[in-house]
N, C-alpha and C. Protein backbone atom coordinates (compact mmCIF):
# COMPACT_ATOMS: atom_id res chain seq x y z
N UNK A 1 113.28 188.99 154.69
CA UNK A 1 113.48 187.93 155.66
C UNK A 1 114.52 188.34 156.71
N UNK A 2 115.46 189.40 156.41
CA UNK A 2 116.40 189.42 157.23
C UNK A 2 115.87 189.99 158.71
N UNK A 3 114.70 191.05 158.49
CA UNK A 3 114.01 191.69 159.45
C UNK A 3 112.92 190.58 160.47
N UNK A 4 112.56 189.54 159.97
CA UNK A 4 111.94 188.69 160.24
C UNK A 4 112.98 187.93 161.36
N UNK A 5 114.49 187.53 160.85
CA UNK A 5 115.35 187.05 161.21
C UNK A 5 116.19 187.27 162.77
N UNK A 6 115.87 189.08 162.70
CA UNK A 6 116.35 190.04 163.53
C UNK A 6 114.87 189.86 164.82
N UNK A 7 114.00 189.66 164.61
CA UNK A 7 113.55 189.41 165.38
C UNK A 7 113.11 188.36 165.83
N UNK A 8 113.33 186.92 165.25
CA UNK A 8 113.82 185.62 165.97
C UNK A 8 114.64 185.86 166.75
N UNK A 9 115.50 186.83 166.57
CA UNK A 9 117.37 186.45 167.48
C UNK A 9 116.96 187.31 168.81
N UNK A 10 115.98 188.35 168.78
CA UNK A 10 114.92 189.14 169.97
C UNK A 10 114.47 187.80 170.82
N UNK A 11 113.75 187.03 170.29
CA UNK A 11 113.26 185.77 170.76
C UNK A 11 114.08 185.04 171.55
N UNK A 12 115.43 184.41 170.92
CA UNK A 12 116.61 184.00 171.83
C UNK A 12 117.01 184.58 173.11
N UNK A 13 117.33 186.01 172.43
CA UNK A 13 118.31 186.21 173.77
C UNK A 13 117.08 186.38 175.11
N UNK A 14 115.64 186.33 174.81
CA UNK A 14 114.84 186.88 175.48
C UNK A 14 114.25 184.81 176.14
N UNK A 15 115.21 184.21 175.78
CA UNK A 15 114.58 182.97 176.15
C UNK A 15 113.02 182.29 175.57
N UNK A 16 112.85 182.91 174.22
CA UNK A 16 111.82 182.32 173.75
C UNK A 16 111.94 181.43 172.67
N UNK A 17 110.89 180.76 172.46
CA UNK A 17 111.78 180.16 171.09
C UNK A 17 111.60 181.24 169.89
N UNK A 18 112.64 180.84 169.05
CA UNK A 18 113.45 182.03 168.26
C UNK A 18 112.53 181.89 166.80
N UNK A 19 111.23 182.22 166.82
CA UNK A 19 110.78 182.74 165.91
C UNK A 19 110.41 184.17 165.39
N UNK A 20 110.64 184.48 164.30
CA UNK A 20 110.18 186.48 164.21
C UNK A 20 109.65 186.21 162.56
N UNK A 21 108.58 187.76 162.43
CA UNK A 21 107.96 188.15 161.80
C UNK A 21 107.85 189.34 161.00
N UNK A 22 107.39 189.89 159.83
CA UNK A 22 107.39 191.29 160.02
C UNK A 22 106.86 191.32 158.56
N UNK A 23 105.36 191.89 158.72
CA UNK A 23 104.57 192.39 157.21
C UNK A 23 104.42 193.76 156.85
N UNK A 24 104.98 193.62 155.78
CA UNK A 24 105.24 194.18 154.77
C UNK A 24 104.18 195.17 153.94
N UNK A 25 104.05 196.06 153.55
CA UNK A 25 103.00 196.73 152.53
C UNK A 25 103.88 197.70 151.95
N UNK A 26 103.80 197.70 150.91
CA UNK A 26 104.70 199.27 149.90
C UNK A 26 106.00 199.45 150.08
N UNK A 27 106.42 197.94 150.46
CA UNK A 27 107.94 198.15 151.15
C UNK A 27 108.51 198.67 152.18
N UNK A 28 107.35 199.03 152.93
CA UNK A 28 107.54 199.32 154.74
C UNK A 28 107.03 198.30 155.38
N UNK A 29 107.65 198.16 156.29
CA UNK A 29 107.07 197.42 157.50
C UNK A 29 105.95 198.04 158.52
N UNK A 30 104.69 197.27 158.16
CA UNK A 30 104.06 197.67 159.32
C UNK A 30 103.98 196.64 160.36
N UNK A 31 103.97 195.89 160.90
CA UNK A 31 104.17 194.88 161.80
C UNK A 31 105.13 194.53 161.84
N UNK A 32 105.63 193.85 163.39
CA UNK A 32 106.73 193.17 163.42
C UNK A 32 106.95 192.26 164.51
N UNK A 33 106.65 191.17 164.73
CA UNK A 33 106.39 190.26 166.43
C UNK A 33 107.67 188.93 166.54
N UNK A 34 108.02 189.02 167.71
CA UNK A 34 108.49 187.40 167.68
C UNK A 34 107.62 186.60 168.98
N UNK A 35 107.91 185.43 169.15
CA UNK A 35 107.46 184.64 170.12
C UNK A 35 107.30 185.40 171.63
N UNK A 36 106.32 185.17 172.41
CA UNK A 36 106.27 185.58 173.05
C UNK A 36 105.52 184.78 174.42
N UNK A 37 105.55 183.68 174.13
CA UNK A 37 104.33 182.96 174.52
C UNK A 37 105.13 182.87 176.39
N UNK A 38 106.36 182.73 176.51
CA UNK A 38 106.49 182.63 177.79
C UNK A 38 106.46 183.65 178.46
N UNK A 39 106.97 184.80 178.05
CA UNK A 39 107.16 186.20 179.03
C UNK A 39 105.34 186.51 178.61
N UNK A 40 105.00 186.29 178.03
CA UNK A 40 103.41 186.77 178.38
C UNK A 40 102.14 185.53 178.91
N UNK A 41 103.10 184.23 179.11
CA UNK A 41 101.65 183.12 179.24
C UNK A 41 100.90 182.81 178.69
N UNK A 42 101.04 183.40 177.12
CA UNK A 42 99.42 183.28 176.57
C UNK A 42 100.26 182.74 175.19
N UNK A 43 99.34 181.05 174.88
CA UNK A 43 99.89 179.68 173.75
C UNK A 43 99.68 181.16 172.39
N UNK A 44 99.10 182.08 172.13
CA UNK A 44 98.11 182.69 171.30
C UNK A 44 99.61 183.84 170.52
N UNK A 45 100.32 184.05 171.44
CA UNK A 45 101.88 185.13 171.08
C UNK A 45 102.78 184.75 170.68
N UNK A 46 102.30 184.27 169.26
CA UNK A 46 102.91 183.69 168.28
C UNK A 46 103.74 185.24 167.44
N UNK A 47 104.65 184.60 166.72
CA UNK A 47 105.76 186.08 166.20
C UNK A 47 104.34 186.77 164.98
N UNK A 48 103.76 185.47 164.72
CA UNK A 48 102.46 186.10 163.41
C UNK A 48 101.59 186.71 163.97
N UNK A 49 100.83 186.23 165.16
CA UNK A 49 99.99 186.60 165.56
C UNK A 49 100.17 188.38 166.15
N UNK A 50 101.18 188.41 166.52
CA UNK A 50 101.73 189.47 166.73
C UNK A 50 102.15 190.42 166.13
N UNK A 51 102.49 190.63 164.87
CA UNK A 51 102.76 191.18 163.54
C UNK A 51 101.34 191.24 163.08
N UNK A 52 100.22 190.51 163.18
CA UNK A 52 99.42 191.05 162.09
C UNK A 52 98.59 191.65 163.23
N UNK A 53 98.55 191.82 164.80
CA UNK A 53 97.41 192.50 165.25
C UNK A 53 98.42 193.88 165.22
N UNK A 54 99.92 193.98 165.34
CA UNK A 54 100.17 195.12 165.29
C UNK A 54 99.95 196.05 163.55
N UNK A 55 99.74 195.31 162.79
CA UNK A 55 100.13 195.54 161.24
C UNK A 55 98.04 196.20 161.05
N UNK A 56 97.15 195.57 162.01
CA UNK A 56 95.83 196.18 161.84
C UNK A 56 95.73 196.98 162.83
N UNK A 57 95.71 197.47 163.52
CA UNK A 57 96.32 198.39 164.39
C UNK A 57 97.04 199.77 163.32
N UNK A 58 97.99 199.71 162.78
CA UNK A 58 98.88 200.63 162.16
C UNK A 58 97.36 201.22 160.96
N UNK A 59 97.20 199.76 160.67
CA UNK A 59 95.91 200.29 159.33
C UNK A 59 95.13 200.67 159.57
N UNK A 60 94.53 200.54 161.07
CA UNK A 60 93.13 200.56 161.59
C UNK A 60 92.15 199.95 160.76
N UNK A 61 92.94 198.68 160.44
CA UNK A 61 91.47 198.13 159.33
C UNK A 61 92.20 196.36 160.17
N UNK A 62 91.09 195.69 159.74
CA UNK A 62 91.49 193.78 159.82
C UNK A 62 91.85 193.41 159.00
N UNK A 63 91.44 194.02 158.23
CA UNK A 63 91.76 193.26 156.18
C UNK A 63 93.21 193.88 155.56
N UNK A 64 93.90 192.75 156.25
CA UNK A 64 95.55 193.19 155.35
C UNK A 64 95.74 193.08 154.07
N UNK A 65 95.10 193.11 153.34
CA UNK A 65 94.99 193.25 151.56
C UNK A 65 96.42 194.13 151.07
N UNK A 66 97.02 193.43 150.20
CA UNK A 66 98.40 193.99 149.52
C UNK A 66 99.72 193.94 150.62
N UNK A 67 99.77 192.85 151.82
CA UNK A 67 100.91 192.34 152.20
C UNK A 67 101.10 191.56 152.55
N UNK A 68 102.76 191.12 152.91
CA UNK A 68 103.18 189.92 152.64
C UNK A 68 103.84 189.94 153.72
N UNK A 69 103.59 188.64 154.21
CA UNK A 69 104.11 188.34 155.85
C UNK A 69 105.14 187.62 155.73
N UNK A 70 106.26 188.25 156.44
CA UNK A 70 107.89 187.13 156.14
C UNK A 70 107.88 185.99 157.55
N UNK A 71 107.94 185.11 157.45
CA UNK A 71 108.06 184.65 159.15
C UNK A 71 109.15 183.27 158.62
N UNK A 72 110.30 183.38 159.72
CA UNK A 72 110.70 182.37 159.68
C UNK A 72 110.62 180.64 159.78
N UNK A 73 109.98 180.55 160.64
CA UNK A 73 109.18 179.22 160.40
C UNK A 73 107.51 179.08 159.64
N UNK A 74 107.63 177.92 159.15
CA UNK A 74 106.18 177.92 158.29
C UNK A 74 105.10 177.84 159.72
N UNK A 75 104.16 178.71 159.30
CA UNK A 75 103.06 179.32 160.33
C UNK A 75 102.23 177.61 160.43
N UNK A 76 101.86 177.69 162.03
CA UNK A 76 100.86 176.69 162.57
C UNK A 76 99.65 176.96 161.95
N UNK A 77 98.42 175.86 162.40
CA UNK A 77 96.98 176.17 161.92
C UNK A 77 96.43 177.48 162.32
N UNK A 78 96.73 178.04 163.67
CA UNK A 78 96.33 179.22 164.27
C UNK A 78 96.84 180.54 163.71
N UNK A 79 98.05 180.17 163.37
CA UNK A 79 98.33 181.59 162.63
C UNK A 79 98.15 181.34 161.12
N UNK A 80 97.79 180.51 160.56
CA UNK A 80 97.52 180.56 158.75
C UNK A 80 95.85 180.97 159.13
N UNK A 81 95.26 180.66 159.93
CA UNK A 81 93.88 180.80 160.07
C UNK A 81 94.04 182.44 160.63
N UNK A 82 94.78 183.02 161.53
CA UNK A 82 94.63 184.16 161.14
C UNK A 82 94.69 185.35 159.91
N UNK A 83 95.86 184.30 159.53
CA UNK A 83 96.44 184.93 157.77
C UNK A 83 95.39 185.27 156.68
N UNK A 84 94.72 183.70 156.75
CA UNK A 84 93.65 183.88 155.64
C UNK A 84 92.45 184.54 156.63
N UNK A 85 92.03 184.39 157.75
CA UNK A 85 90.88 185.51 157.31
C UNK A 85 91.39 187.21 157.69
N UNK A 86 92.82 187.58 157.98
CA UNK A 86 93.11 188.70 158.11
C UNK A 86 93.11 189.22 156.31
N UNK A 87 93.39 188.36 155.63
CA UNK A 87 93.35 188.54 154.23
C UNK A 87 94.91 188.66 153.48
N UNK A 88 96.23 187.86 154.31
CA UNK A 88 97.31 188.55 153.68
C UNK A 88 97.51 187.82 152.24
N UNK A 89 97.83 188.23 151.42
CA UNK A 89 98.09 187.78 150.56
C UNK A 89 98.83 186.97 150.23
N UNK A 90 100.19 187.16 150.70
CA UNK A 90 101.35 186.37 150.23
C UNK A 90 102.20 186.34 151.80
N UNK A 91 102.55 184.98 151.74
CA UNK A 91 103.57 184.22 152.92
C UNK A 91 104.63 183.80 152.36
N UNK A 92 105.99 184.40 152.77
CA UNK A 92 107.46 183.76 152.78
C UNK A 92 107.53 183.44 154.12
N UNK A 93 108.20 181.79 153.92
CA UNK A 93 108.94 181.53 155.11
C UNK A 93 110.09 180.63 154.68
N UNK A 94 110.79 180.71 155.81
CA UNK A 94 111.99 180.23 155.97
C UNK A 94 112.43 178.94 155.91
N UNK A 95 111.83 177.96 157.08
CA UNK A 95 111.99 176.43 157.19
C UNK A 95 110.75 175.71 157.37
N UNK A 96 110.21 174.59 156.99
CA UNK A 96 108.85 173.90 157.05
C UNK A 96 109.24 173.11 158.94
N UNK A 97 107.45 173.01 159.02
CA UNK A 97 107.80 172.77 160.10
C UNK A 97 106.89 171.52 159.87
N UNK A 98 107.56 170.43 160.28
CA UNK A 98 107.02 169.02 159.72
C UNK A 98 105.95 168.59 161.22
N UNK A 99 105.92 169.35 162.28
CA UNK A 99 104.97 168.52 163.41
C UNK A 99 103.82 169.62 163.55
N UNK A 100 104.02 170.75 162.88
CA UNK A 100 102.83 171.73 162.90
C UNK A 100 102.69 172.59 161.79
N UNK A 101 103.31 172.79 160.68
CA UNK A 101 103.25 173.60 159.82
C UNK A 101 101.94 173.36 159.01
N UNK A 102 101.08 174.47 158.79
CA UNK A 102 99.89 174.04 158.15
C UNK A 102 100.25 175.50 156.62
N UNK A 103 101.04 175.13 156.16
CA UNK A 103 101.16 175.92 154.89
C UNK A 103 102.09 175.20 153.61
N UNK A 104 101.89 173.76 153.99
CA UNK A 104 102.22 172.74 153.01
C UNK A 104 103.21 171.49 154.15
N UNK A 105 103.50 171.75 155.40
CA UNK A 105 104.14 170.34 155.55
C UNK A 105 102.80 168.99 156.20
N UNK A 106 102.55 169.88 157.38
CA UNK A 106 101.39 169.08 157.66
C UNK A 106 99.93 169.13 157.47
N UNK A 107 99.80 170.19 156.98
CA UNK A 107 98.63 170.88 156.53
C UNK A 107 98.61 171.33 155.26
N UNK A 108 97.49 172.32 154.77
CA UNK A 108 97.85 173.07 153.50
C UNK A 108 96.61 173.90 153.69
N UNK A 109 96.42 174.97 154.01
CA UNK A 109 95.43 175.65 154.72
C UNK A 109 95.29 176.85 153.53
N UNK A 110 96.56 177.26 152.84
CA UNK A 110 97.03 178.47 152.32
C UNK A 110 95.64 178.14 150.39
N UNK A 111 95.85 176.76 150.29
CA UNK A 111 94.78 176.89 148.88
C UNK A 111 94.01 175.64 149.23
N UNK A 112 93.20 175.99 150.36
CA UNK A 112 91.94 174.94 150.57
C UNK A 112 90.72 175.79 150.00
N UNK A 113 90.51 175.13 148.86
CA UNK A 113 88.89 175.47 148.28
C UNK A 113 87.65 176.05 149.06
N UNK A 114 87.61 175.38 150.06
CA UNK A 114 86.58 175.07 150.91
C UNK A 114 86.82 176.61 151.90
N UNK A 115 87.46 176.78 151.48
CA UNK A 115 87.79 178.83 152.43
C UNK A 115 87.60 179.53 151.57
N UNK A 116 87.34 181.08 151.99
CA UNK A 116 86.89 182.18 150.35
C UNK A 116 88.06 182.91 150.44
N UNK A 117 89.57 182.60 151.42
CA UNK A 117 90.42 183.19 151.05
C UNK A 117 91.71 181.97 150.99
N UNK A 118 92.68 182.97 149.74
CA UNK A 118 93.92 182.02 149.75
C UNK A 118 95.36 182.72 149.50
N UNK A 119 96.26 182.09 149.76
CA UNK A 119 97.31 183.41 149.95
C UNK A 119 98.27 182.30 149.31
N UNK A 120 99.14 183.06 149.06
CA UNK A 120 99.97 182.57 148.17
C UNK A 120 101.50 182.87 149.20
N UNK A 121 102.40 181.31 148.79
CA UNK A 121 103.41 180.82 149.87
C UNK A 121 104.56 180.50 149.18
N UNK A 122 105.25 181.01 149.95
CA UNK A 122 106.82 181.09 148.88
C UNK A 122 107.44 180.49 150.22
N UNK A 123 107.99 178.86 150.23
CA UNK A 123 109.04 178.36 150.89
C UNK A 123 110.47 178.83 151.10
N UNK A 124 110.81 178.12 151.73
CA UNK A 124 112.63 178.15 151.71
C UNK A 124 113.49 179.29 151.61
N UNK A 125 112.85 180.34 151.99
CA UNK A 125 113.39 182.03 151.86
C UNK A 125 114.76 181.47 153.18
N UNK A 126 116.24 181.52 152.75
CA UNK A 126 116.88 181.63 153.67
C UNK A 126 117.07 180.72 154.81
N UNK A 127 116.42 179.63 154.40
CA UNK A 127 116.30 178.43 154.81
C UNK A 127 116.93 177.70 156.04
N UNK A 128 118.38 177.81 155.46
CA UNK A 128 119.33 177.16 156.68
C UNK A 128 119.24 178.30 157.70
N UNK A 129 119.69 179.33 157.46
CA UNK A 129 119.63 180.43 158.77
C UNK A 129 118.17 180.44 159.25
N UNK A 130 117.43 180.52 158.79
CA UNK A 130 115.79 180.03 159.98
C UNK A 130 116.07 178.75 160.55
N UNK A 131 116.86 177.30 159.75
CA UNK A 131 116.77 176.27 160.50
C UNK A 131 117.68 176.27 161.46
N UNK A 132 118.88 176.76 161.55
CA UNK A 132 120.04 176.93 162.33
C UNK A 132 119.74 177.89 163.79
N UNK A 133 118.86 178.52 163.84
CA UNK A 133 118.62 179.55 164.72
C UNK A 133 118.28 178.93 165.56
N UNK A 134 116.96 177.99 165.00
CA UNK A 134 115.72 176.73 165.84
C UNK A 134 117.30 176.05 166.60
N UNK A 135 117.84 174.95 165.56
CA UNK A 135 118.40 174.06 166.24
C UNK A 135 119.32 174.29 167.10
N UNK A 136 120.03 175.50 167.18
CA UNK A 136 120.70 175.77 167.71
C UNK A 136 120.55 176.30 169.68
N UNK A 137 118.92 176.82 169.38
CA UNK A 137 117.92 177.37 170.63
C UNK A 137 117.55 176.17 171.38
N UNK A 138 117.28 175.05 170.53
CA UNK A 138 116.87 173.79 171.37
C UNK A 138 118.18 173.10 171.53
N UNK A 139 119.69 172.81 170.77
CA UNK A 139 120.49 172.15 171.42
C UNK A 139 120.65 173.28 172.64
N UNK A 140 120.77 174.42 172.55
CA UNK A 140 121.34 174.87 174.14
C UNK A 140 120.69 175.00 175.54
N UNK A 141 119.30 174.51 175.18
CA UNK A 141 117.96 174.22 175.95
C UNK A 141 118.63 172.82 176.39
N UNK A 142 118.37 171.92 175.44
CA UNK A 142 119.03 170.62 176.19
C UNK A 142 120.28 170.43 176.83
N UNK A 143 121.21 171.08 176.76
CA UNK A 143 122.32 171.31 177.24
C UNK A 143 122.39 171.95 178.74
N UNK A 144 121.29 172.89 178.49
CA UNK A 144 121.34 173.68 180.21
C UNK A 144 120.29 172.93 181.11
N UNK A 145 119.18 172.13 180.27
CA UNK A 145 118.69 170.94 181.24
C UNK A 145 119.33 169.68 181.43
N UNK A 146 120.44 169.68 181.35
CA UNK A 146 121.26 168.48 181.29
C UNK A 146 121.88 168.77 182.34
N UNK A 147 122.75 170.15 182.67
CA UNK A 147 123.56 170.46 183.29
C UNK A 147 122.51 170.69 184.62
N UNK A 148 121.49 171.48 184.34
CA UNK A 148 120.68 171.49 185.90
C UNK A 148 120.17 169.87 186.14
N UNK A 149 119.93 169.50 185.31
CA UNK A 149 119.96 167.84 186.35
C UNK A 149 121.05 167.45 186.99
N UNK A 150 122.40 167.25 186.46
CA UNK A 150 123.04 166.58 186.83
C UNK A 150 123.48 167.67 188.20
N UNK A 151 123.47 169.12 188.00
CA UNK A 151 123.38 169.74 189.27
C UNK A 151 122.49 169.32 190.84
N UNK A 152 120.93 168.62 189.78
CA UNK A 152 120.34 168.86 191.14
C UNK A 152 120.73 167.06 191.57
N UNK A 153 121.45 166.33 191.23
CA UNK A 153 121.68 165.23 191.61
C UNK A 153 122.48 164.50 192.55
């Protein structure tokens, strides 16, 4: 998680929101992404989404079979739907995300029957430091739109 962590804080200073990633196989890292969605425009450059096209890429295969994706926040529908059909096995994350998390807060995508894959999810890895990173990126967001209003006033 700490590598996952290191590249949330990539995310910050880069003005994104401060999520990071990084899967795992044999105890190396082959992938590693954080947010990216503003410096590239595209809703889709997510820190997961980004870690697992670089992590098939490294394999030259789609089917991530035997790793485990660390990401600090619990992954949206779009990236658990990449998860399970990329095939990862196992998900640690950091903090649940109660308005989009589809890997047990608002969803549960990770052991729906009704899919032929399921991956197995280990919560609360490090918890406060994934939640502290978030809150801390959005109080200073509100803080510098506070100050440019009252600037442009």
């Amino acid at each position: 998680m700490e590598f996952a962590l290191r590249e949330a804080r990539k995310a910050a200073r880069q003005g994104e929101v401060p999520i990071g990633a990084v899967i795992v196989r044999d105890g190396s890292i082959i992938g590693r992404g954080f947010n990216r969605r503003e410096a590239r425009r595209d809703p889709s450059a997510h820190a997961e989404m980004i870690a697992i096209r670089q992590a098939a890429r490294k394999l030259d295969n789609w089917r991530l079979t035997g790793t485990t994706l660390y990401v600090t926040l619990e992954p949206c529908v779009m990236c658990m739907g990449a998860i399970l059909l990329s095939r990862i096995d196992r998900v640690v994350f950091g903090c649940h995300d109660p308005k989009g998390g589809a890997a047990g807060s608002l969803y549960d995508l990770s052991d729906d029957a009704r899919l032929n894959h399921r991956v197995e999810i280990v919560s609360r890895v490090r918890e406060e430091e994934c939640s502290t990173i978030l809150k801390d990126f959005f109080a200073g967001l509100r803080a510098r739109n506070k100050a440019r209003k009252k600037a442009n006033n």
